[in-house]
PDB file of N, CA and C in Angstrom:
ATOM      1  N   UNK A   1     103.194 -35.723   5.985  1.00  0.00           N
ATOM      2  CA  UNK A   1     103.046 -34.362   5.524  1.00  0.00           C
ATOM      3  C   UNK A   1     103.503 -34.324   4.074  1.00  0.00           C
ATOM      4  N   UNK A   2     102.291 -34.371   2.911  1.00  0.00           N
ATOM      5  CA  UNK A   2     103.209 -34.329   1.789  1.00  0.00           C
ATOM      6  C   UNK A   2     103.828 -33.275   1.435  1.00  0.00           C
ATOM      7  N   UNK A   3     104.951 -33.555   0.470  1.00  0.00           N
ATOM      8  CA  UNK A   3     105.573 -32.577  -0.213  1.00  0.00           C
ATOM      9  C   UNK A   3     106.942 -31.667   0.751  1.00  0.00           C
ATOM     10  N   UNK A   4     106.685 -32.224   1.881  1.00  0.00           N
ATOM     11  CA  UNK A   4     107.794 -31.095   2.468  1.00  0.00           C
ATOM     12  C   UNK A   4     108.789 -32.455   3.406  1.00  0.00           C
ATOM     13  N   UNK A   5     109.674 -31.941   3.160  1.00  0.00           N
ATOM     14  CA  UNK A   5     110.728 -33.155   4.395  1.00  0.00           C
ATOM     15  C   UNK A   5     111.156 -32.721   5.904  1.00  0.00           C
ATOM     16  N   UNK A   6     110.909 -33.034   6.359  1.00  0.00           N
ATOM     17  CA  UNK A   6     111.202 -32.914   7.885  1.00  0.00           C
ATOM     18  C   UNK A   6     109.943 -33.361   8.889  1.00  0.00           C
ATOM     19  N   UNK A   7     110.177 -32.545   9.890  1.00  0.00           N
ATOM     20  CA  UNK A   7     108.645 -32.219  10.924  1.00  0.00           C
ATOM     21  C   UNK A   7     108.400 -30.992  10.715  1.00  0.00           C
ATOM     22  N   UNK A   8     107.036 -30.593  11.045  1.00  0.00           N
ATOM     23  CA  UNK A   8     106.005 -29.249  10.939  1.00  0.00           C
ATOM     24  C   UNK A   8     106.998 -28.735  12.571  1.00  0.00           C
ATOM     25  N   UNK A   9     107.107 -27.762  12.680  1.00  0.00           N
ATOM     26  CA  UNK A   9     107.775 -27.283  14.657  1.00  0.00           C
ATOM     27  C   UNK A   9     106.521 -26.010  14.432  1.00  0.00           C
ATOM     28  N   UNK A  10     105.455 -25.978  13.340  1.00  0.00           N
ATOM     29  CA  UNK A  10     104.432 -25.560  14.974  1.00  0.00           C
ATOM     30  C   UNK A  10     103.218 -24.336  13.735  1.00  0.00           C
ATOM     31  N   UNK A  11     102.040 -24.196  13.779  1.00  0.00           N
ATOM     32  CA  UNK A  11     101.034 -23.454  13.521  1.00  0.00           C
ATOM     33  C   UNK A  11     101.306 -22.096  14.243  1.00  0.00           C
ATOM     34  N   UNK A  12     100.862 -21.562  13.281  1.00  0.00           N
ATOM     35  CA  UNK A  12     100.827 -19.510  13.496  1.00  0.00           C
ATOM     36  C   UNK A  12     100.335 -19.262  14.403  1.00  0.00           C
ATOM     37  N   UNK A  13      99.373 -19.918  14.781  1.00  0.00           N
ATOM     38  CA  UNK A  13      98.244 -19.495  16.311  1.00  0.00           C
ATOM     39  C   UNK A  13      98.437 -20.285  17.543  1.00  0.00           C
ATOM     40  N   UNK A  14      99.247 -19.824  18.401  1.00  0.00           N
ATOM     41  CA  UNK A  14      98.889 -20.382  20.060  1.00  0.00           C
ATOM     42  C   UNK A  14      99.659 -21.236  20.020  1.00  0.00           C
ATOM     43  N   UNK A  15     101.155 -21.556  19.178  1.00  0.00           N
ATOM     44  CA  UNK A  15     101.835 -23.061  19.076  1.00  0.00           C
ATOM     45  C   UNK A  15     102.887 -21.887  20.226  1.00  0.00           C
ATOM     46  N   UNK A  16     103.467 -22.663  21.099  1.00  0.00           N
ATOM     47  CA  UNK A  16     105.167 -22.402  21.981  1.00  0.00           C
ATOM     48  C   UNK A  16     106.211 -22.084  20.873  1.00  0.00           C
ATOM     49  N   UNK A  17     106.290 -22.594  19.605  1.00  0.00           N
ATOM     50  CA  UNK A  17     107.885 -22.349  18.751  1.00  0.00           C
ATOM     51  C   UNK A  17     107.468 -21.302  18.205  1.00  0.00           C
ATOM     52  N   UNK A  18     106.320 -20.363  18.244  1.00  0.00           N
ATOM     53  CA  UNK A  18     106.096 -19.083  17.513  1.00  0.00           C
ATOM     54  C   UNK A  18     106.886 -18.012  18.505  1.00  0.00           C
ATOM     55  N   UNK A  19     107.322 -18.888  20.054  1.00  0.00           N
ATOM     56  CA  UNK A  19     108.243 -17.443  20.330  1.00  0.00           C
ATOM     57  C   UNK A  19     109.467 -17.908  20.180  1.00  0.00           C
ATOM     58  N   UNK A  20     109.947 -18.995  19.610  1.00  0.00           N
ATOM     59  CA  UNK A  20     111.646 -18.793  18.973  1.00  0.00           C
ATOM     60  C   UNK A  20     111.414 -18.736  17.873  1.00  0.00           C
ATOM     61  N   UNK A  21     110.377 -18.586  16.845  1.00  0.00           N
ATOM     62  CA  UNK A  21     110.385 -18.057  15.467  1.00  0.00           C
ATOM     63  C   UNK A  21     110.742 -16.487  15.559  1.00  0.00           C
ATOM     64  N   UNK A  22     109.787 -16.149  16.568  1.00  0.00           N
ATOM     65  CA  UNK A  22     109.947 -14.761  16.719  1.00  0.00           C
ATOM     66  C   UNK A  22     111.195 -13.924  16.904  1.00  0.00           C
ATOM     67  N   UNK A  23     111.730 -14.724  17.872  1.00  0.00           N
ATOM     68  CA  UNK A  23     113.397 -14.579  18.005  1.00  0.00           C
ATOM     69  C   UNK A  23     114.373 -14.613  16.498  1.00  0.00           C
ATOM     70  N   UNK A  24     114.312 -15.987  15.653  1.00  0.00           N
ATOM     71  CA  UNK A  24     114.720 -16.172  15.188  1.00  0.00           C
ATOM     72  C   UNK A  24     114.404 -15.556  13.903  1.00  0.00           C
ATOM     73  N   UNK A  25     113.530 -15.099  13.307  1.00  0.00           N
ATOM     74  CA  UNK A  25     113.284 -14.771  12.139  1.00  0.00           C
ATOM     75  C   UNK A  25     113.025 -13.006  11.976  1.00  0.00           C
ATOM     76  N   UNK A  26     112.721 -12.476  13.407  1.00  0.00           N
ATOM     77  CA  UNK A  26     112.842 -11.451  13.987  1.00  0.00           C
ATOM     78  C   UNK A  26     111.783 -10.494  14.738  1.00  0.00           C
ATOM     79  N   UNK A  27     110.543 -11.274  14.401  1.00  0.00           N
ATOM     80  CA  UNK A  27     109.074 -11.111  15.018  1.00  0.00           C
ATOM     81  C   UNK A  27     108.303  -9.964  13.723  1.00  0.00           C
ATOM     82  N   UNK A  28     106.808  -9.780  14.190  1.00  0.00           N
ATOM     83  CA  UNK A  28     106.175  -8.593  14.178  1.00  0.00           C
ATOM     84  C   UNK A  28     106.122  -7.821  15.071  1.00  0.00           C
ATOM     85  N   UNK A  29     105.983  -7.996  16.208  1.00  0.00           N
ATOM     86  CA  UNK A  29     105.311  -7.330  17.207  1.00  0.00           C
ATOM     87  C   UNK A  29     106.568  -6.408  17.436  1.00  0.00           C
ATOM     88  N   UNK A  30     107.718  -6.291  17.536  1.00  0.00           N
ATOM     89  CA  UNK A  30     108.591  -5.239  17.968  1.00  0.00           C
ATOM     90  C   UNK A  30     109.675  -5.718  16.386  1.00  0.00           C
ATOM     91  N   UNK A  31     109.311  -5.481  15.043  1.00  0.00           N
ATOM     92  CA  UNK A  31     110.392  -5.487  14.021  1.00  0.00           C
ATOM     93  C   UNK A  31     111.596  -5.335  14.942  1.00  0.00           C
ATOM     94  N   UNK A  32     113.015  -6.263  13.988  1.00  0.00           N
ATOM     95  CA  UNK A  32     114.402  -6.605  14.892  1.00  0.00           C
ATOM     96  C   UNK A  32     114.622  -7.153  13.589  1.00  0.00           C
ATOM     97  N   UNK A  33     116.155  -6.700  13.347  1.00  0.00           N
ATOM     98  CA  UNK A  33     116.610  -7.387  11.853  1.00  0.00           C
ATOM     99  C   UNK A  33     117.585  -8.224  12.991  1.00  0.00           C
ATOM    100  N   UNK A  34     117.291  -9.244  13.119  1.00  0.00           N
ATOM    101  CA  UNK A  34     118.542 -10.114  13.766  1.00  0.00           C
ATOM    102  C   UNK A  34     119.538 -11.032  12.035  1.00  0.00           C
ATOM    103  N   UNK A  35     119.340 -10.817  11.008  1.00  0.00           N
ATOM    104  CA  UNK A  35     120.176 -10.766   9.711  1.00  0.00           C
ATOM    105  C   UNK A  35     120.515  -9.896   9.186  1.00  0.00           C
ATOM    106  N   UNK A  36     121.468  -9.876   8.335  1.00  0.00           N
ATOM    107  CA  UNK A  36     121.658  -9.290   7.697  1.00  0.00           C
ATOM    108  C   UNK A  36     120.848  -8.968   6.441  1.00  0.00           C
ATOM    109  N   UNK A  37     120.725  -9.763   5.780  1.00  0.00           N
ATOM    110  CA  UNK A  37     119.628 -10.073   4.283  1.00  0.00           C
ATOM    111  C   UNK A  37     118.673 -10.988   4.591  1.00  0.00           C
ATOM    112  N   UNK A  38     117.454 -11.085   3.838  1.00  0.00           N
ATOM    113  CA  UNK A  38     116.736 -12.040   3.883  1.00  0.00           C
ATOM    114  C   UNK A  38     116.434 -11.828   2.011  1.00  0.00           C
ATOM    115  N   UNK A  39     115.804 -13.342   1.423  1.00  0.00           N
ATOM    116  CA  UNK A  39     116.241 -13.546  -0.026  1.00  0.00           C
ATOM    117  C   UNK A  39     115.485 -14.365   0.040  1.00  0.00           C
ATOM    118  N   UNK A  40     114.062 -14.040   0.060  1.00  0.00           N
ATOM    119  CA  UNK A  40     112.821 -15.115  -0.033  1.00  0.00           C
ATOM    120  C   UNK A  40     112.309 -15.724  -1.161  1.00  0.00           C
ATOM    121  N   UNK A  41     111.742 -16.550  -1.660  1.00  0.00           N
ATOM    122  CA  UNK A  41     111.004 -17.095  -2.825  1.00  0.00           C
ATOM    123  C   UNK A  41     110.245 -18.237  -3.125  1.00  0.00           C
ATOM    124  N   UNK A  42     109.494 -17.991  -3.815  1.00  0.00           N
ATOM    125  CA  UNK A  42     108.177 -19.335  -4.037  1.00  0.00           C
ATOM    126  C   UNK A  42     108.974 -20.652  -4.364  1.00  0.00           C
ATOM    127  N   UNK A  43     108.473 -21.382  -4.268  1.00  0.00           N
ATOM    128  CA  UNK A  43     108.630 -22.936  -4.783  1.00  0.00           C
ATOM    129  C   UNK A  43     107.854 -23.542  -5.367  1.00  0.00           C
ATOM    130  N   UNK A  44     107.622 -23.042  -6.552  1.00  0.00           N
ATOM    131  CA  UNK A  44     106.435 -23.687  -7.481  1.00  0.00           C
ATOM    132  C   UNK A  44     105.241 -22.905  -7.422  1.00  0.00           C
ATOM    133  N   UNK A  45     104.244 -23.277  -7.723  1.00  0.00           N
ATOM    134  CA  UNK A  45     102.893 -22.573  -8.185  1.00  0.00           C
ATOM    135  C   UNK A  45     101.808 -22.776  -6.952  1.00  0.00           C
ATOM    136  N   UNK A  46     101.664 -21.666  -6.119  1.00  0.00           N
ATOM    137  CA  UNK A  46     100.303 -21.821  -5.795  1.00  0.00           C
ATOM    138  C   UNK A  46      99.339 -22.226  -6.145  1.00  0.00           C
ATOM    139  N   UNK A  47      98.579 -23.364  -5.107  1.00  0.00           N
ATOM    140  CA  UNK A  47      97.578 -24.226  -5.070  1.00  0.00           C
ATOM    141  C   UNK A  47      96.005 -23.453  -4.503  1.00  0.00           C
ATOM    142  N   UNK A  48      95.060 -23.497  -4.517  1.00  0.00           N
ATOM    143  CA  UNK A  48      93.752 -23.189  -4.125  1.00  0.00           C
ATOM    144  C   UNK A  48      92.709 -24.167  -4.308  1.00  0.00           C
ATOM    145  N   UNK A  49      92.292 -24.702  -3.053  1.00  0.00           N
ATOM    146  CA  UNK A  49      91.503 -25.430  -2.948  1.00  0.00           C
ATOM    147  C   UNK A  49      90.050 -24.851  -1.995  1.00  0.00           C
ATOM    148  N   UNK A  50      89.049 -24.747  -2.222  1.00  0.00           N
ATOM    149  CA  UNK A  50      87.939 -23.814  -1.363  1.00  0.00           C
ATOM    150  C   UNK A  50      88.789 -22.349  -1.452  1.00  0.00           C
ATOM    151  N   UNK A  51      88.505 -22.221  -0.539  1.00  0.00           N
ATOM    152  CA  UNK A  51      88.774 -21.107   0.361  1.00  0.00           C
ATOM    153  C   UNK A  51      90.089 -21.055   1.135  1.00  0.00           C
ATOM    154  N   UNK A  52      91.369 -21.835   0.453  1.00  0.00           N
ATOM    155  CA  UNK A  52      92.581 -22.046   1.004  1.00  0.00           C
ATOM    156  C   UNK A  52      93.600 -22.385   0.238  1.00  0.00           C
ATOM    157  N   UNK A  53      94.666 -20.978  -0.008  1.00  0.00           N
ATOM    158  CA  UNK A  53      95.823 -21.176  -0.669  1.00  0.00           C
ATOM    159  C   UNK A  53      96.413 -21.676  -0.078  1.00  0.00           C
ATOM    160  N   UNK A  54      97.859 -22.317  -1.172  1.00  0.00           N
ATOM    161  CA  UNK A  54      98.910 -23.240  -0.167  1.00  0.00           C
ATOM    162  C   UNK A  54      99.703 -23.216  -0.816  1.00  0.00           C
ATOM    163  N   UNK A  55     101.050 -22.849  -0.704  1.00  0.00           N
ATOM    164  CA  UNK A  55     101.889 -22.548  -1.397  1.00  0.00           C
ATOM    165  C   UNK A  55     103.221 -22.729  -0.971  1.00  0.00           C
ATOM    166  N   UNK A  56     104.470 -23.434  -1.102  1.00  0.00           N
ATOM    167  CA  UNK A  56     105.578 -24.105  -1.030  1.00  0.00           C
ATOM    168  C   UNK A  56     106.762 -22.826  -1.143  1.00  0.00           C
ATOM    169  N   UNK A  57     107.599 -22.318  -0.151  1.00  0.00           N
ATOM    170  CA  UNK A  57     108.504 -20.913  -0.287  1.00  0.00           C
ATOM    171  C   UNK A  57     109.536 -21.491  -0.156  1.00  0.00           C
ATOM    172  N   UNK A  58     110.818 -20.657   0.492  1.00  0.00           N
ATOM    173  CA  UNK A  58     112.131 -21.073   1.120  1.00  0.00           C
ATOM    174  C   UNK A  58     112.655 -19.403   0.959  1.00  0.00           C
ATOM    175  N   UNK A  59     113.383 -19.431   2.079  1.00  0.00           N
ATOM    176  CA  UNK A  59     113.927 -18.179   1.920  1.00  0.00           C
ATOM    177  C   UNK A  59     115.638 -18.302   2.885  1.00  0.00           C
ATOM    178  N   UNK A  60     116.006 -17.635   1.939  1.00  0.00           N
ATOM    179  CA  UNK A  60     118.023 -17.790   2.622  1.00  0.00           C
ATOM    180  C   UNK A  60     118.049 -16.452   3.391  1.00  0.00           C
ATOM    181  N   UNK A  61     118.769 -16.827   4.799  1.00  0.00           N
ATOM    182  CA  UNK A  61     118.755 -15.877   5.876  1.00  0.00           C
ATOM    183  C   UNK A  61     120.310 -15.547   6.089  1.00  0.00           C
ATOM    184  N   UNK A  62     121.172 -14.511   5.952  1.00  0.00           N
ATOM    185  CA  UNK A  62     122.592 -14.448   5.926  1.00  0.00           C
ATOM    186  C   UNK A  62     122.683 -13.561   7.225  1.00  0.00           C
ATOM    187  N   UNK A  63     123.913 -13.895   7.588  1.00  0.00           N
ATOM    188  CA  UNK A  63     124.761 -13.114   9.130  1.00  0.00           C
ATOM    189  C   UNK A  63     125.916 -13.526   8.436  1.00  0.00           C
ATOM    190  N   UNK A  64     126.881 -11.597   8.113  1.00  0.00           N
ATOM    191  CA  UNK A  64     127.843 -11.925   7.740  1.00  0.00           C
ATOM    192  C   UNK A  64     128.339 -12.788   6.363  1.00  0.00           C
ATOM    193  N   UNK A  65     129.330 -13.752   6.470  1.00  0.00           N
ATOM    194  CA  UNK A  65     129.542 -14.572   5.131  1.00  0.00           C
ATOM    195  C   UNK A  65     128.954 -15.903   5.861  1.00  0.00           C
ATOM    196  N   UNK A  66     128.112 -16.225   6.382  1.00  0.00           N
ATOM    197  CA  UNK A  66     127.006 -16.865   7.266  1.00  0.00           C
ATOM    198  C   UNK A  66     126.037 -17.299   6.723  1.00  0.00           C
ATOM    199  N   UNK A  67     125.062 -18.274   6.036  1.00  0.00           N
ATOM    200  CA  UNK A  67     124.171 -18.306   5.839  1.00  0.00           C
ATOM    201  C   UNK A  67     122.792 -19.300   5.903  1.00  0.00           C
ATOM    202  N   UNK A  68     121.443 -19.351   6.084  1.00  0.00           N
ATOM    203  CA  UNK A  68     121.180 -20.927   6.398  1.00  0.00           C
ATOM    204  C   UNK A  68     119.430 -20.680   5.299  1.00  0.00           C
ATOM    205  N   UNK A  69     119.233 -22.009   5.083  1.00  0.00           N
ATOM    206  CA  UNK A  69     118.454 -21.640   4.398  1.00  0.00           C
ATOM    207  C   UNK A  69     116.705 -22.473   5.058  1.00  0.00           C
ATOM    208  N   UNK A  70     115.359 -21.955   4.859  1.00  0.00           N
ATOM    209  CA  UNK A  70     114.572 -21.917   5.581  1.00  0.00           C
ATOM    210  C   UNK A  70     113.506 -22.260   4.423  1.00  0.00           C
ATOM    211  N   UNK A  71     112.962 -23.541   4.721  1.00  0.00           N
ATOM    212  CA  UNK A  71     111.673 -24.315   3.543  1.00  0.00           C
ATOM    213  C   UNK A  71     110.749 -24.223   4.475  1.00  0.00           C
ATOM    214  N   UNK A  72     109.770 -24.085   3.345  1.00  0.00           N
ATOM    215  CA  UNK A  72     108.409 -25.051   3.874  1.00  0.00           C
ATOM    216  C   UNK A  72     107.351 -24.351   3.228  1.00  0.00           C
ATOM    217  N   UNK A  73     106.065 -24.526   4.163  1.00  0.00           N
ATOM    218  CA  UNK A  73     104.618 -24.707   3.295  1.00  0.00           C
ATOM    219  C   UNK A  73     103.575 -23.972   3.970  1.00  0.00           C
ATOM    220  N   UNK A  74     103.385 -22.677   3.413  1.00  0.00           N
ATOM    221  CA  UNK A  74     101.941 -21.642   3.676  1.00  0.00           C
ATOM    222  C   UNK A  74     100.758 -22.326   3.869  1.00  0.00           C
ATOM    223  N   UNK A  75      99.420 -22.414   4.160  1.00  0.00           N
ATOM    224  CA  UNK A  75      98.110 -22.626   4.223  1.00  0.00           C
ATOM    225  C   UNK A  75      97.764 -21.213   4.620  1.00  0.00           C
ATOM    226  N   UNK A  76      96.988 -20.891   3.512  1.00  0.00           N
ATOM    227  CA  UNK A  76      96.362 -19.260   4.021  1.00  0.00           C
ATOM    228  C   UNK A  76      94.784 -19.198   3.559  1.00  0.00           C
ATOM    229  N   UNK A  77      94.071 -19.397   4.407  1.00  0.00           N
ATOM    230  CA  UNK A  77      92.659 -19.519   4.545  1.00  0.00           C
ATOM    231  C   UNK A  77      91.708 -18.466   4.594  1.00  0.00           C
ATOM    232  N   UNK A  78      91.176 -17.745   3.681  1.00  0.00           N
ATOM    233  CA  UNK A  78      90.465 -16.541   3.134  1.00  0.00           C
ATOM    234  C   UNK A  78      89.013 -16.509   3.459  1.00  0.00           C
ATOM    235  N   UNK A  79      88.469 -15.569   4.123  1.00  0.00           N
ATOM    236  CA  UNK A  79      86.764 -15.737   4.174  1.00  0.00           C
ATOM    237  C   UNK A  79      86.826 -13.961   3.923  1.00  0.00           C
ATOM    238  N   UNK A  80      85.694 -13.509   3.033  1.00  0.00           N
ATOM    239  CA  UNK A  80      85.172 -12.133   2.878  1.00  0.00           C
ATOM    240  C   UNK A  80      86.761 -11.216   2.475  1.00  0.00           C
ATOM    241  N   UNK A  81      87.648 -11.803   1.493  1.00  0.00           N
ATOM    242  CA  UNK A  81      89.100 -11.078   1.699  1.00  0.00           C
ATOM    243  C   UNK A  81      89.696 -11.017   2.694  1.00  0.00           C
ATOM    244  N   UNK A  82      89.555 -11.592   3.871  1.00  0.00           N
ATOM    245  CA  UNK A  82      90.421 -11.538   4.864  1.00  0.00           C
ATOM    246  C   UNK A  82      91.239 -13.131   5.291  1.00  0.00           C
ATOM    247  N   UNK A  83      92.521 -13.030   5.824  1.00  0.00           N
ATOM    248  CA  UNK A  83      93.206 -13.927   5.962  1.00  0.00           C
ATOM    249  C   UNK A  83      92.405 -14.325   7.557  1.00  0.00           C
ATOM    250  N   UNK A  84      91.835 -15.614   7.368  1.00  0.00           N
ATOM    251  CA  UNK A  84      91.198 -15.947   8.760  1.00  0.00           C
ATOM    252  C   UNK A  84      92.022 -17.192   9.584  1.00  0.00           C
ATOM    253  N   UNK A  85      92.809 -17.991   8.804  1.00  0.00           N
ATOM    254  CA  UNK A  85      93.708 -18.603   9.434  1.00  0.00           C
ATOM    255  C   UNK A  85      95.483 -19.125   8.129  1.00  0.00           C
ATOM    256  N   UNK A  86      96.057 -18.484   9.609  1.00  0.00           N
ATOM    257  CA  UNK A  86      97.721 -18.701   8.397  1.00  0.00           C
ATOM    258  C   UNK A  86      98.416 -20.350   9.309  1.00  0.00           C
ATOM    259  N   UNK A  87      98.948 -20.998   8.396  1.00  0.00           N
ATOM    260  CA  UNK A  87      99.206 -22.302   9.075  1.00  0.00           C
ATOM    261  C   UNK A  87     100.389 -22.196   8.560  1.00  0.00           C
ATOM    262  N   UNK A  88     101.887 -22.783   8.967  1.00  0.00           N
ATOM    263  CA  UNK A  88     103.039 -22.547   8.201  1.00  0.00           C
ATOM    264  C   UNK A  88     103.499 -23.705   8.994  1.00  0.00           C
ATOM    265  N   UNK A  89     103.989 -25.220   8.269  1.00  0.00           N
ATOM    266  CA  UNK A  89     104.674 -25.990   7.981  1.00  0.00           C
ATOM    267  C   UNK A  89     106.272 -25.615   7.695  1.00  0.00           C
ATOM    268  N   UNK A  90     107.260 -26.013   8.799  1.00  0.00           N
ATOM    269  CA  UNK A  90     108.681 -25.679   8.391  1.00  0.00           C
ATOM    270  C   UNK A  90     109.624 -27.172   8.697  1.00  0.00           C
ATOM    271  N   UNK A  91     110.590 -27.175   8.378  1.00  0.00           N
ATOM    272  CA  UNK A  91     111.465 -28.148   7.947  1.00  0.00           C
ATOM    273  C   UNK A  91     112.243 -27.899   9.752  1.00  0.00           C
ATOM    274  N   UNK A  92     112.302 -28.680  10.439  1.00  0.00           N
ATOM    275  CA  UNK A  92     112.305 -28.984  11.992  1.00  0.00           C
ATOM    276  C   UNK A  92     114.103 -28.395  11.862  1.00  0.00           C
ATOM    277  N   UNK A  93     114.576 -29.362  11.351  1.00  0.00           N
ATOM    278  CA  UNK A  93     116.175 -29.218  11.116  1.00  0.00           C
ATOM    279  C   UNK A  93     116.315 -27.985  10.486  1.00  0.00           C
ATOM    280  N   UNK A  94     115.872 -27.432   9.795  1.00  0.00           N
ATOM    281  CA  UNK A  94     116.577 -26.527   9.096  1.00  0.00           C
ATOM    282  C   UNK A  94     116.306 -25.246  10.230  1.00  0.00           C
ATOM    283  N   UNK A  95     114.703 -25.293  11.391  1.00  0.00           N
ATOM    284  CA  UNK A  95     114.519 -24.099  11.882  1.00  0.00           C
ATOM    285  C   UNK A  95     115.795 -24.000  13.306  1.00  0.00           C
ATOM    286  N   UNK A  96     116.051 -25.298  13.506  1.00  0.00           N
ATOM    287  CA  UNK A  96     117.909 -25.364  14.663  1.00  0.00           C
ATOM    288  C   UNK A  96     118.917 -25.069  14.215  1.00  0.00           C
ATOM    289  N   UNK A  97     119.100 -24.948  12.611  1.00  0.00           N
ATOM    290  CA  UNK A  97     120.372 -24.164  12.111  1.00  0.00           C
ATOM    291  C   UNK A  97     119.970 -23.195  12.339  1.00  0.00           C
ATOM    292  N   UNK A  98     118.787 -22.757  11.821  1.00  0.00           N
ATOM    293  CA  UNK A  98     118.628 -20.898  12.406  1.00  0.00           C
ATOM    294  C   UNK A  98     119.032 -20.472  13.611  1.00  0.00           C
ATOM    295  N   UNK A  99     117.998 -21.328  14.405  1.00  0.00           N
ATOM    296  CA  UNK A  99     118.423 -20.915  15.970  1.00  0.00           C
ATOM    297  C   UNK A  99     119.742 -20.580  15.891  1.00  0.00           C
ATOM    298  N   UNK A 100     120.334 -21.711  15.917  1.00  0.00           N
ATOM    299  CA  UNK A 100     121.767 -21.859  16.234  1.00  0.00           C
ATOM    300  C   UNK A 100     122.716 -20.687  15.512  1.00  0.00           C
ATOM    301  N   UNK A 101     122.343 -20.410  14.117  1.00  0.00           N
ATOM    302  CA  UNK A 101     123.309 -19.301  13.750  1.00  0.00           C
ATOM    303  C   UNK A 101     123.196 -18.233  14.210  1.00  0.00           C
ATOM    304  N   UNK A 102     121.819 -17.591  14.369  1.00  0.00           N
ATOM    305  CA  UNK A 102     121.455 -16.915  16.096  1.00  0.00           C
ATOM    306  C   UNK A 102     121.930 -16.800  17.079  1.00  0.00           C
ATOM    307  N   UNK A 103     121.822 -17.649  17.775  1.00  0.00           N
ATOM    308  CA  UNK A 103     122.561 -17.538  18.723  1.00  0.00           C
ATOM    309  C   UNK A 103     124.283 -17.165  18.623  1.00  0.00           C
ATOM    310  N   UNK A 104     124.510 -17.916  17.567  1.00  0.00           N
ATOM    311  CA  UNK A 104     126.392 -18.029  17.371  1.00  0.00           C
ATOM    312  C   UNK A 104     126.872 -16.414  16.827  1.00  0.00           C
ATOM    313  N   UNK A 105     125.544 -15.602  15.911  1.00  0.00           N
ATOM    314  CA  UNK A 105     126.246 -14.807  15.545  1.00  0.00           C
ATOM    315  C   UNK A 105     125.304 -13.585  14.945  1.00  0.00           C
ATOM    316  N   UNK A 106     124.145 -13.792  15.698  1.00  0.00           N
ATOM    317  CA  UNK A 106     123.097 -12.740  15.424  1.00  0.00           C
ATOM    318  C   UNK A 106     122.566 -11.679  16.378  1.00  0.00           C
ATOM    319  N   UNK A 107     122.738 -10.575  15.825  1.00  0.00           N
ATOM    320  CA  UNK A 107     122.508  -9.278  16.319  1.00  0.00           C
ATOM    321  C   UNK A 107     121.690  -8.662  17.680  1.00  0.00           C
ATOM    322  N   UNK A 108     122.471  -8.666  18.949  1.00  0.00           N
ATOM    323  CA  UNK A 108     121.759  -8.356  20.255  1.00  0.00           C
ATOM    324  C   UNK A 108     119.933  -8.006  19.966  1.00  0.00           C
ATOM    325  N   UNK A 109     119.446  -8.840  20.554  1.00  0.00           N
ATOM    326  CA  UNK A 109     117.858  -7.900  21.335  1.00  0.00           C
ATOM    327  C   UNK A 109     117.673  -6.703  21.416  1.00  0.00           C
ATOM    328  N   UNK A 110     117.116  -5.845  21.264  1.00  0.00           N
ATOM    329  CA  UNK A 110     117.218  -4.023  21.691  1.00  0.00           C
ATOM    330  C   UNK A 110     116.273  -4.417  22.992  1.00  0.00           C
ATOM    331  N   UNK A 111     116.937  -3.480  23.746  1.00  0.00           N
ATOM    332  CA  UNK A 111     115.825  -3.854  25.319  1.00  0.00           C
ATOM    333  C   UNK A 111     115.713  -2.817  25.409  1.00  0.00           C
TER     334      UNK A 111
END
């Protein structure tokens, strides 16, 4: 996988780790700030090749004086202005510190 270090833990569509992303980062489908802050940003210059940006982020996730930080790599695939497939490459290790600070110290579920 160039350019990024770790393992990929999983594609936007139909992958199993999109429901502990969901957990962990806090979902769409029912918004949940399980952080406190989030402090996102690019990593260099968006790429476009056809019909498919790709672009390198990282964003620092804080709980408390807590904090862990979250890399990796967009693929966002455009037909007629619309986003027709999002692919997101993340750093394997860095998405188990999340979990884990989650679990250790992030903000109940609303049920």
């Amino acid at each position: 996988m160039p350019g990024i270090v770790g393992e990929p833990v999983g594609d936007a569509v139909g992958d199993p780790i999109e429901d502990r992303q969901q957990i962990v980062l806090g979902g769409t489908a029912q918004p949940q700030q399980r952080f406190d802050k989030r402090v996102p940003g690019l990593r260099g210059f968006p790429g476009v090749k056809d019909k498919t940006v790709t672009f390198s982020w990282g964003a620092k996730y804080i709980i408390g004086k807590e904090s862990v930080i979250l890399t990796g790599r967009s693929h966002c695939t455009f037909d007629v202005g619309l986003i027709v497939r999002l692919h997101d490459e993340m750093v394997a290790r860095e998405c188990e510190e999340a979990w884990e600070l989650v679990q250790r110290r992030g903000k109940p579920m609303p049920s």
